[in-house]
N, C-alpha and C. Protein backbone atom coordinates (compact mmCIF):
# COMPACT_ATOMS: atom_id res chain seq x y z
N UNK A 1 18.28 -10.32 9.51
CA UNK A 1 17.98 -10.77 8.18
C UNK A 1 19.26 -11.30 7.54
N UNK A 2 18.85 -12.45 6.91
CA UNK A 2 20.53 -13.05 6.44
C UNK A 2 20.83 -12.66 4.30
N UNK A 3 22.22 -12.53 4.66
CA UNK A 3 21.88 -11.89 3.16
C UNK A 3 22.18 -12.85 2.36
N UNK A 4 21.89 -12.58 1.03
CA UNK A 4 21.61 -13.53 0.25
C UNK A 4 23.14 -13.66 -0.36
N UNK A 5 23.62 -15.74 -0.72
CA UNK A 5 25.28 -16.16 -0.86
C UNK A 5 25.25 -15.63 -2.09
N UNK A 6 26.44 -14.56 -2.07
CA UNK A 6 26.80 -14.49 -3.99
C UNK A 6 26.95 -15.14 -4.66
N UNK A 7 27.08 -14.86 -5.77
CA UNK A 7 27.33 -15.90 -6.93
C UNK A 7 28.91 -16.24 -6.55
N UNK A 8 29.64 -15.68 -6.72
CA UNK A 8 31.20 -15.95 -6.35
C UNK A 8 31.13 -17.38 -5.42
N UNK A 9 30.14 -16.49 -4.11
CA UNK A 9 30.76 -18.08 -3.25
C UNK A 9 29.58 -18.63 -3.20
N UNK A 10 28.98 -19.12 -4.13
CA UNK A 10 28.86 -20.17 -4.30
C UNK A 10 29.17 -20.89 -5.36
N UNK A 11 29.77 -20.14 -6.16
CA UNK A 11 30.61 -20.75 -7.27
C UNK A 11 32.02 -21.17 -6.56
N UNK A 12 32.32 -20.52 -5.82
CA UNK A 12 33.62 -20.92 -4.74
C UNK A 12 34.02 -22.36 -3.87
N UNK A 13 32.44 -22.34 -3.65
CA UNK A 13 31.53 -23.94 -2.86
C UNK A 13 31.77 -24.88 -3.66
N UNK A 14 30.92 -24.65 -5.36
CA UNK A 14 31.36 -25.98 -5.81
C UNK A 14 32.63 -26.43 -5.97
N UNK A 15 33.63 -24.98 -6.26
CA UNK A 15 34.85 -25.99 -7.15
C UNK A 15 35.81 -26.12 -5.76
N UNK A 16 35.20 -25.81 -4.39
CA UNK A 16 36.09 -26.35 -3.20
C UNK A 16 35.11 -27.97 -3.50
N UNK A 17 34.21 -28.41 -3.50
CA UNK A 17 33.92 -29.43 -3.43
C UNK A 17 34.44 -30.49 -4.76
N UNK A 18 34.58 -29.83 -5.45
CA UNK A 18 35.05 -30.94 -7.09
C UNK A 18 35.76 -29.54 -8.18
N UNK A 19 36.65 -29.44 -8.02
CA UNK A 19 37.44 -28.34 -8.75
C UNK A 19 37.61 -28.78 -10.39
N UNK A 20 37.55 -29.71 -10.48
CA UNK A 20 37.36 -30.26 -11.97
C UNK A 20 36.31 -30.05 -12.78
N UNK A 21 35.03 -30.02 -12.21
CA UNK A 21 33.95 -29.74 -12.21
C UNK A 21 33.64 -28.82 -13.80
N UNK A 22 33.46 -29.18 -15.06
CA UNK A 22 33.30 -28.35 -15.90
C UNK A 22 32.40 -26.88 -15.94
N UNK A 23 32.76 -26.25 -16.55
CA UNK A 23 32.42 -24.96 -16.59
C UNK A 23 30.86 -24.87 -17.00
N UNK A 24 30.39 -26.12 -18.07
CA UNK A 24 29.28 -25.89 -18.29
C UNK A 24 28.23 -26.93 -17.12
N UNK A 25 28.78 -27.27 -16.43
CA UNK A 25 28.11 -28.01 -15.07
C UNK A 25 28.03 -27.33 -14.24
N UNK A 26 29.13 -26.24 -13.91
CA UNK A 26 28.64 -25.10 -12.75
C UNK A 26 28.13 -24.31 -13.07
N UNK A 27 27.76 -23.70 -14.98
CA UNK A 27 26.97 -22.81 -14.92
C UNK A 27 25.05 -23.31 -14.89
N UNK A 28 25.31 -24.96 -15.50
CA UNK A 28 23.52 -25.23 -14.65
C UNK A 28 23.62 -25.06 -13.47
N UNK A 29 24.21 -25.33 -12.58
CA UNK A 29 24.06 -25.69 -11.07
C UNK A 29 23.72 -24.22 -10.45
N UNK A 30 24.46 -23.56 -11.26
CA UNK A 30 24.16 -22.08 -10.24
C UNK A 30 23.35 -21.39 -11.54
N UNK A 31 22.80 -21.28 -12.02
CA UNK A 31 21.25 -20.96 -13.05
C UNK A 31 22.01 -19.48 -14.09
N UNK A 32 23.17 -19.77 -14.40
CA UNK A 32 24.11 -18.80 -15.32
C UNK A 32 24.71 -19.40 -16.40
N UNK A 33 24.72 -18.39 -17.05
CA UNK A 33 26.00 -18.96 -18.79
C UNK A 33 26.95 -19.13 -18.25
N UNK A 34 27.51 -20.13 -19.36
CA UNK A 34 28.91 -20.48 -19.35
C UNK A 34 29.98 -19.29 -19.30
N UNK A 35 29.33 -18.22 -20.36
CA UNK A 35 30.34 -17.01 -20.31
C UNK A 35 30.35 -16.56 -18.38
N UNK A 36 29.51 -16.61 -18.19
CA UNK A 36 29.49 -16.07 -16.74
C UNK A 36 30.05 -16.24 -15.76
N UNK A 37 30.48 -17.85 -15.72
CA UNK A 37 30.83 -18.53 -14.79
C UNK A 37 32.68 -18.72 -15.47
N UNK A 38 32.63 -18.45 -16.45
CA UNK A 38 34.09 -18.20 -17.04
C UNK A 38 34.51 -16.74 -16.57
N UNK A 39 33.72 -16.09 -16.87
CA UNK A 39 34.14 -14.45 -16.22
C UNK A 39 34.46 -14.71 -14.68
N UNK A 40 33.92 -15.16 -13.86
CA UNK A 40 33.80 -15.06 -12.80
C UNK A 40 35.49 -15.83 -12.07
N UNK A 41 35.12 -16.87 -13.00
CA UNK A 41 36.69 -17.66 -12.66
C UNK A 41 37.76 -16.86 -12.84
N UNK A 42 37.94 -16.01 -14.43
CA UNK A 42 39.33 -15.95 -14.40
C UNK A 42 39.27 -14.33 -13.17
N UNK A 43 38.36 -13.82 -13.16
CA UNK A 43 38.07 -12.70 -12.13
C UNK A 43 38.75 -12.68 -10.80
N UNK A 44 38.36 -14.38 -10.39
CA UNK A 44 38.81 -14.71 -9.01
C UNK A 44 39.72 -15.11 -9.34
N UNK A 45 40.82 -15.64 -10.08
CA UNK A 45 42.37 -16.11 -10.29
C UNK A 45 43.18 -14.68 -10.26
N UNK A 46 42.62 -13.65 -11.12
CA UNK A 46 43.28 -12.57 -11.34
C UNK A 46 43.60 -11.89 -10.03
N UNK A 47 42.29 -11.97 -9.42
CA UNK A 47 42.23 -11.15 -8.27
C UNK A 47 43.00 -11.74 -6.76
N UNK A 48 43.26 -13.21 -6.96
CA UNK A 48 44.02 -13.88 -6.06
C UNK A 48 43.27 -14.50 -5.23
N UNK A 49 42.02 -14.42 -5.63
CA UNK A 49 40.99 -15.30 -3.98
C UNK A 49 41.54 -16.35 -4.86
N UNK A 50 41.46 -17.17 -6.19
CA UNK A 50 41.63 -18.69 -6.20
C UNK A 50 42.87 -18.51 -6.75
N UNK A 51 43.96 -19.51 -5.90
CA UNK A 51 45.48 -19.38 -6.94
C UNK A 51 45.71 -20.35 -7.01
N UNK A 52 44.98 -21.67 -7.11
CA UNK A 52 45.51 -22.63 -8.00
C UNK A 52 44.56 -24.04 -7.84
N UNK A 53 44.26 -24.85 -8.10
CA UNK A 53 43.67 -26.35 -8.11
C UNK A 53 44.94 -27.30 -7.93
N UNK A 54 44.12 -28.06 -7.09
CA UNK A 54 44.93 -29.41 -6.43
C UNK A 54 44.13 -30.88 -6.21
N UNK A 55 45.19 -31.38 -6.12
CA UNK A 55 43.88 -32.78 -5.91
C UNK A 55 44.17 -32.67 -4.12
N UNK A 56 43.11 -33.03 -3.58
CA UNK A 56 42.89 -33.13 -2.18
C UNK A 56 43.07 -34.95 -2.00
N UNK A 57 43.90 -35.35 -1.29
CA UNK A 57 44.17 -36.40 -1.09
C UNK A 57 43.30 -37.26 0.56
N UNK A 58 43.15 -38.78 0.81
CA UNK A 58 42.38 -39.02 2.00
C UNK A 58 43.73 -38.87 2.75
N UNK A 59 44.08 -38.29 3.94
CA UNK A 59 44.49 -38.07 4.72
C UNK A 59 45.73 -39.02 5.25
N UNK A 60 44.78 -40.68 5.51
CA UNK A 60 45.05 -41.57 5.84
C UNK A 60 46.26 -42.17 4.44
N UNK A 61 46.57 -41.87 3.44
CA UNK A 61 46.90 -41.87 2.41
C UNK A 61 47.88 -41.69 1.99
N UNK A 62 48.70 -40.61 2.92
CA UNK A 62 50.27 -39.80 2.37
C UNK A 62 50.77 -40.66 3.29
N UNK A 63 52.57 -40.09 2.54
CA UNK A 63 53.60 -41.38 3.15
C UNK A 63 53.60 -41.00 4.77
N UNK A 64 53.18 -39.83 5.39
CA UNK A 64 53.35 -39.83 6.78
C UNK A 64 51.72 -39.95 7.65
N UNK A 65 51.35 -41.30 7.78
CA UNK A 65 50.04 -41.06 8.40
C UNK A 65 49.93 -41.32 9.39
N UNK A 66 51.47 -41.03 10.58
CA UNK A 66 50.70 -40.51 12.02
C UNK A 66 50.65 -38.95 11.95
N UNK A 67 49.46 -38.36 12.60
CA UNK A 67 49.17 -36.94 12.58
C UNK A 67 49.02 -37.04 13.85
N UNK A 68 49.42 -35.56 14.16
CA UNK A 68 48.76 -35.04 15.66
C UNK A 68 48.51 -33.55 15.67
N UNK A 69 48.25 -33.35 16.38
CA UNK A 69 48.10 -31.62 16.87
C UNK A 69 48.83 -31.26 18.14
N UNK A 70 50.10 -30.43 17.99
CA UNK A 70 50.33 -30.02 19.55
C UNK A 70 50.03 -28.25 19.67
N UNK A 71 49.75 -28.50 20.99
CA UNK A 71 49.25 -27.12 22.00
C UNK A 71 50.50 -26.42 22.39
N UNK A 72 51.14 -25.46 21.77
CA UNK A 72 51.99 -25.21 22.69
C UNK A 72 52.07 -23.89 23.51
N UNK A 73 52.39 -23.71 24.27
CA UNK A 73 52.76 -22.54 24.98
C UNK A 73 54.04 -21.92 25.28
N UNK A 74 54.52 -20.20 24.43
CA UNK A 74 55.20 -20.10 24.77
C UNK A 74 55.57 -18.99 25.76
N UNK A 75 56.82 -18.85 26.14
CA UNK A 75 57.68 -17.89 26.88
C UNK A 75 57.40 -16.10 26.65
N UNK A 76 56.74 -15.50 27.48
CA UNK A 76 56.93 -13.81 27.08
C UNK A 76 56.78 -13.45 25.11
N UNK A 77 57.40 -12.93 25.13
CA UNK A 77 57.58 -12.24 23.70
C UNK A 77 58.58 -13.70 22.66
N UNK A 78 58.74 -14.80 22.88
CA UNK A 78 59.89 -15.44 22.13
C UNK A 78 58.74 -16.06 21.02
N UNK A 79 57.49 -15.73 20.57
CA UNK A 79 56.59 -16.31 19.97
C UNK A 79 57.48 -16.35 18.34
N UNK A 80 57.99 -15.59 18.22
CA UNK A 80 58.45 -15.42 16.63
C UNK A 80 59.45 -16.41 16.47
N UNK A 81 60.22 -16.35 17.62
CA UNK A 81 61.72 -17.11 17.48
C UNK A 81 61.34 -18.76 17.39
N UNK A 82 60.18 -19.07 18.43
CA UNK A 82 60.14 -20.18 18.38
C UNK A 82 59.27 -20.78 17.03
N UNK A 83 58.73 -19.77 16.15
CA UNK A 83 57.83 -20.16 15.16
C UNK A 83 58.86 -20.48 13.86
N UNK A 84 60.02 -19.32 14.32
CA UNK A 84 60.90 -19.65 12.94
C UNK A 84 61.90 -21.30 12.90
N UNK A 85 62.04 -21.69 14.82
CA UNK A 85 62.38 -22.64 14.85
C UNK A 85 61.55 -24.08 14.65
N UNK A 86 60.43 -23.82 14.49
CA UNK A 86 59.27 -24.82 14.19
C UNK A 86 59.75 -25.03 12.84
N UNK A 87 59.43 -24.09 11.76
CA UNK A 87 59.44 -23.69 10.77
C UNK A 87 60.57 -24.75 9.61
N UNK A 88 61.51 -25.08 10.61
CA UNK A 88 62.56 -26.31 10.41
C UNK A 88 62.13 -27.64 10.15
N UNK A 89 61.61 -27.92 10.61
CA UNK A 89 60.98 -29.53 11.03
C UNK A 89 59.89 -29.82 9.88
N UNK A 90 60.47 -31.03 9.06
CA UNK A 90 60.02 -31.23 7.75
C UNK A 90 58.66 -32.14 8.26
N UNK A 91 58.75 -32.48 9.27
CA UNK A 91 57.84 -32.94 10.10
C UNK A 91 55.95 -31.70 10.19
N UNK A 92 56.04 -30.76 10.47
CA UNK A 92 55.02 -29.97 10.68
C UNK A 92 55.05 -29.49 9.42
N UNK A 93 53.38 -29.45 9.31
CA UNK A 93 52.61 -29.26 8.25
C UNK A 93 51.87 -27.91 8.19
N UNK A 94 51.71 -27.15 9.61
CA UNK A 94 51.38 -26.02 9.73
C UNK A 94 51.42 -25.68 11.11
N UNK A 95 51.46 -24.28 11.12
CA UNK A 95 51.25 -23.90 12.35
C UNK A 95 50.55 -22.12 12.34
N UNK A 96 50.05 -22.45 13.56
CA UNK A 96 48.90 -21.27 13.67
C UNK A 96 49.19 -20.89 15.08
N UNK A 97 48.91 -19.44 14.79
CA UNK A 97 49.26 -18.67 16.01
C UNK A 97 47.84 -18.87 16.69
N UNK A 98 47.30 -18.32 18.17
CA UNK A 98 45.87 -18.62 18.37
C UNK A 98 45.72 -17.62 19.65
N UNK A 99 44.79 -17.55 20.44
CA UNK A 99 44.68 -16.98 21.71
C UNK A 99 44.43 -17.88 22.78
N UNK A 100 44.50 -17.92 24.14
CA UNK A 100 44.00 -18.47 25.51
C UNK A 100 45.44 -19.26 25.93
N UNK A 101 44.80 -20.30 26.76
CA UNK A 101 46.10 -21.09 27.11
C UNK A 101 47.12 -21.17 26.08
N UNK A 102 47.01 -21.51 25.28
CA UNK A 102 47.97 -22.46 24.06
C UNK A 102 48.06 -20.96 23.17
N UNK A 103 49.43 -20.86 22.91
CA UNK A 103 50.03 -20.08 22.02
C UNK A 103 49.89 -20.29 20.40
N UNK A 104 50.64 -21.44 20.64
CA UNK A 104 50.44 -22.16 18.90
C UNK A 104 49.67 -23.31 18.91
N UNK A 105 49.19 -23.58 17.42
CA UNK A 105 48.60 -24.71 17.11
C UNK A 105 49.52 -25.39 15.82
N UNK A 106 50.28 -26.39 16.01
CA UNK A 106 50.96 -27.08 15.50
C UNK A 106 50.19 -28.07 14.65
N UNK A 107 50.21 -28.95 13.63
CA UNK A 107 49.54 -30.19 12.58
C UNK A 107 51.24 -30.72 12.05
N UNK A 108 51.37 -32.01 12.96
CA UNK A 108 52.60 -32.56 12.74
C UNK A 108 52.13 -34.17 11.48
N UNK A 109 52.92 -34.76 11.07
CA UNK A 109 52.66 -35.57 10.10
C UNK A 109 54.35 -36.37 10.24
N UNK A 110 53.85 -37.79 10.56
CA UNK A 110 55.52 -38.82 10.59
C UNK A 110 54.87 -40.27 10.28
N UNK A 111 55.93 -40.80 9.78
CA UNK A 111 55.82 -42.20 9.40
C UNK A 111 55.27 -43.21 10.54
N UNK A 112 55.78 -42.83 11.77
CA UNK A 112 55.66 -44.00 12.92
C UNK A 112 55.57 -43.37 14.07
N UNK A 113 54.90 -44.06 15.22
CA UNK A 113 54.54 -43.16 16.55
C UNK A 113 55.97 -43.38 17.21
N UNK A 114 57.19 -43.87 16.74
CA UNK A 114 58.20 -43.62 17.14
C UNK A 114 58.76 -42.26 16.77
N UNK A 115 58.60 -41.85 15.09
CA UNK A 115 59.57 -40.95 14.54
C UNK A 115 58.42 -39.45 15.27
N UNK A 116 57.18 -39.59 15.66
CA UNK A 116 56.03 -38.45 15.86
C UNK A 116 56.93 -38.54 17.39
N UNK A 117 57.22 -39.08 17.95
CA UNK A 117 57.32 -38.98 19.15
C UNK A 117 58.70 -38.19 19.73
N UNK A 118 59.68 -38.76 18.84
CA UNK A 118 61.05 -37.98 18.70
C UNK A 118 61.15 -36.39 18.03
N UNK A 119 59.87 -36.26 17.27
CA UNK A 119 60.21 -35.00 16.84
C UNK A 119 59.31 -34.33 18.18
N UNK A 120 58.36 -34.99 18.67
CA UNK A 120 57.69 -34.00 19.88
C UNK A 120 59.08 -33.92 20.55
N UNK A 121 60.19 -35.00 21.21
CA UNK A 121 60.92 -34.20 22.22
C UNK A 121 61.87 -32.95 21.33
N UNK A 122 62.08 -33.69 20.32
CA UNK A 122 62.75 -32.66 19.33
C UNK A 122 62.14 -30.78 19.65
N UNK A 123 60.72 -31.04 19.73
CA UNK A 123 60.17 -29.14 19.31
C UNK A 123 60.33 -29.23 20.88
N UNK A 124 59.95 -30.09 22.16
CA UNK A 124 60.05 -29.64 23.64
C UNK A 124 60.83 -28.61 23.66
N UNK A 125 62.41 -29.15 23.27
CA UNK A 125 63.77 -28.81 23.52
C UNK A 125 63.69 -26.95 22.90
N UNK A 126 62.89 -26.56 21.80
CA UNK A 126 63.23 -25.34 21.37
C UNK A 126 63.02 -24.48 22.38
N UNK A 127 64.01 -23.44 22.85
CA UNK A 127 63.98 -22.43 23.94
C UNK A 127 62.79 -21.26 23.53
N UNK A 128 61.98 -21.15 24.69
CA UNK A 128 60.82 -20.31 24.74
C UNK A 128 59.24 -21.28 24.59
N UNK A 129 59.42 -22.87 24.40
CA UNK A 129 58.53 -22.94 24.47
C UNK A 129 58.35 -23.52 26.28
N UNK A 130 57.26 -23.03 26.83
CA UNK A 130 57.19 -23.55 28.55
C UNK A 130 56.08 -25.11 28.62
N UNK A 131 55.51 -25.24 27.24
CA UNK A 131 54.81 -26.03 28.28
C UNK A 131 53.94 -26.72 26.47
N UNK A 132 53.23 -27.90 26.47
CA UNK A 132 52.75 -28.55 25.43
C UNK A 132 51.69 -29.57 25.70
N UNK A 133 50.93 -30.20 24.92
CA UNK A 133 49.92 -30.92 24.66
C UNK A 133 49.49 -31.49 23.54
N UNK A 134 49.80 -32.86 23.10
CA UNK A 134 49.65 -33.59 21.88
C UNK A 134 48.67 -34.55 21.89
N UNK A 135 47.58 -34.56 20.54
CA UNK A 135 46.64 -35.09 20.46
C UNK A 135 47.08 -35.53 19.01
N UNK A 136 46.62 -37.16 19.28
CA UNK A 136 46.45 -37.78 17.76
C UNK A 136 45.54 -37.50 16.99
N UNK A 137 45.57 -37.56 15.88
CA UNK A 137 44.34 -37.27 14.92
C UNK A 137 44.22 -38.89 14.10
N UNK A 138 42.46 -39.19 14.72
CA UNK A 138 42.56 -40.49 14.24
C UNK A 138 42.25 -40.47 13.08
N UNK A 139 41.04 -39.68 12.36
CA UNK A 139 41.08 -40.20 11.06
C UNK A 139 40.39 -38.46 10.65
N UNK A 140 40.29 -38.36 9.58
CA UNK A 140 39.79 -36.97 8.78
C UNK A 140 38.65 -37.01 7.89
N UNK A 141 37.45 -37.24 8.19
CA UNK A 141 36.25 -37.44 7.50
C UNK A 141 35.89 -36.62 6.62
N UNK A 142 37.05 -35.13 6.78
CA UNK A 142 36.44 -34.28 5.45
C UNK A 142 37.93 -33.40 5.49
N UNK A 143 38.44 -33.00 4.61
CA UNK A 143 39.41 -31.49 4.75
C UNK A 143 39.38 -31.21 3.23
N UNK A 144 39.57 -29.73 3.22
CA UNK A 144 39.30 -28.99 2.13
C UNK A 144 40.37 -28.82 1.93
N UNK A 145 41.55 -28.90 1.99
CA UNK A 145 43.29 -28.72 1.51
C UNK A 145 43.50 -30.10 1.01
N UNK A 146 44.46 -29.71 0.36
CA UNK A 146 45.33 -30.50 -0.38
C UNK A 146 46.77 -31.21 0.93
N UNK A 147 46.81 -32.45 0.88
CA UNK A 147 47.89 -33.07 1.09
C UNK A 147 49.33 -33.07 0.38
N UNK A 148 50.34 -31.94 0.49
CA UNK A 148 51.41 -31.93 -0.88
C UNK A 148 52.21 -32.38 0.33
């Protein structure tokens, strides 16, 4: 039996979809007062699920729009060392630890498939990583983050 979406998230839903979205538009949409849907907001700010509004930008848009994703794999236990050396590169936009083959999941961002290409030999070179795999990202039909 599936349980029924709270009010929270789905008040969560709209303002990931249009965060501007006035207070008295999300309280028709979800069948509540304005006081309600005001309670509920500053509830979730206080409490830290929402800490802040952004404009979400198209992807294709910021000053660095080659993207890729690299796979990497590292060495025994050097997972930390090589994350703090990632961590450098004004180039990567995030990185995520993960399970199976691939250790990390890298989201790199550069001006030109020259400068994306130099920073891949650039992260090769960091000691502990053994082994990698880079995929372009051609275009982004939806993301729920913000481009800063």
């Amino acid at each position: 039996m599936e349980q029924p979406v709270s009010l929270d998230d789905r008040l969560i839903t709209l303002l990931r979809h249009n965060g501007r979205r006035s207070i008295s538009d999300l309280a028709l949409a979800l069948g509540v007062s304005r006081a309600t849907v005001r309670a509920r907001i500053e509830r979730l700010e206080r409490g830290g699920v929402i800490i802040g509004y952004t404009v979400v930008l198209r992807a294709d848009t910021v000053a660095a729009p080659v993207r890729g994703i690299m796979l990497i794999e590292v060495e025994g236990r050097a997972a930390d060392q090589v994350v703090r050396a990632l961590g450098g590169f004004p180039e990567i936009i995030e990185i995520h630890t993960t399970n199976g083959k691939w250790d990390l999941i890298v989201e790199l961002a550069a001006p030109s498939l020259a400068d994306l290409d130099a920073t891949l030999r650039r992260i090769r070179l960091i000691p502990g990583i053994t082994g990698s795999e880079t995929n372009l990202l051609l275009a982004t039909p939806r993301s729920a983050r913000a481009r800063l």
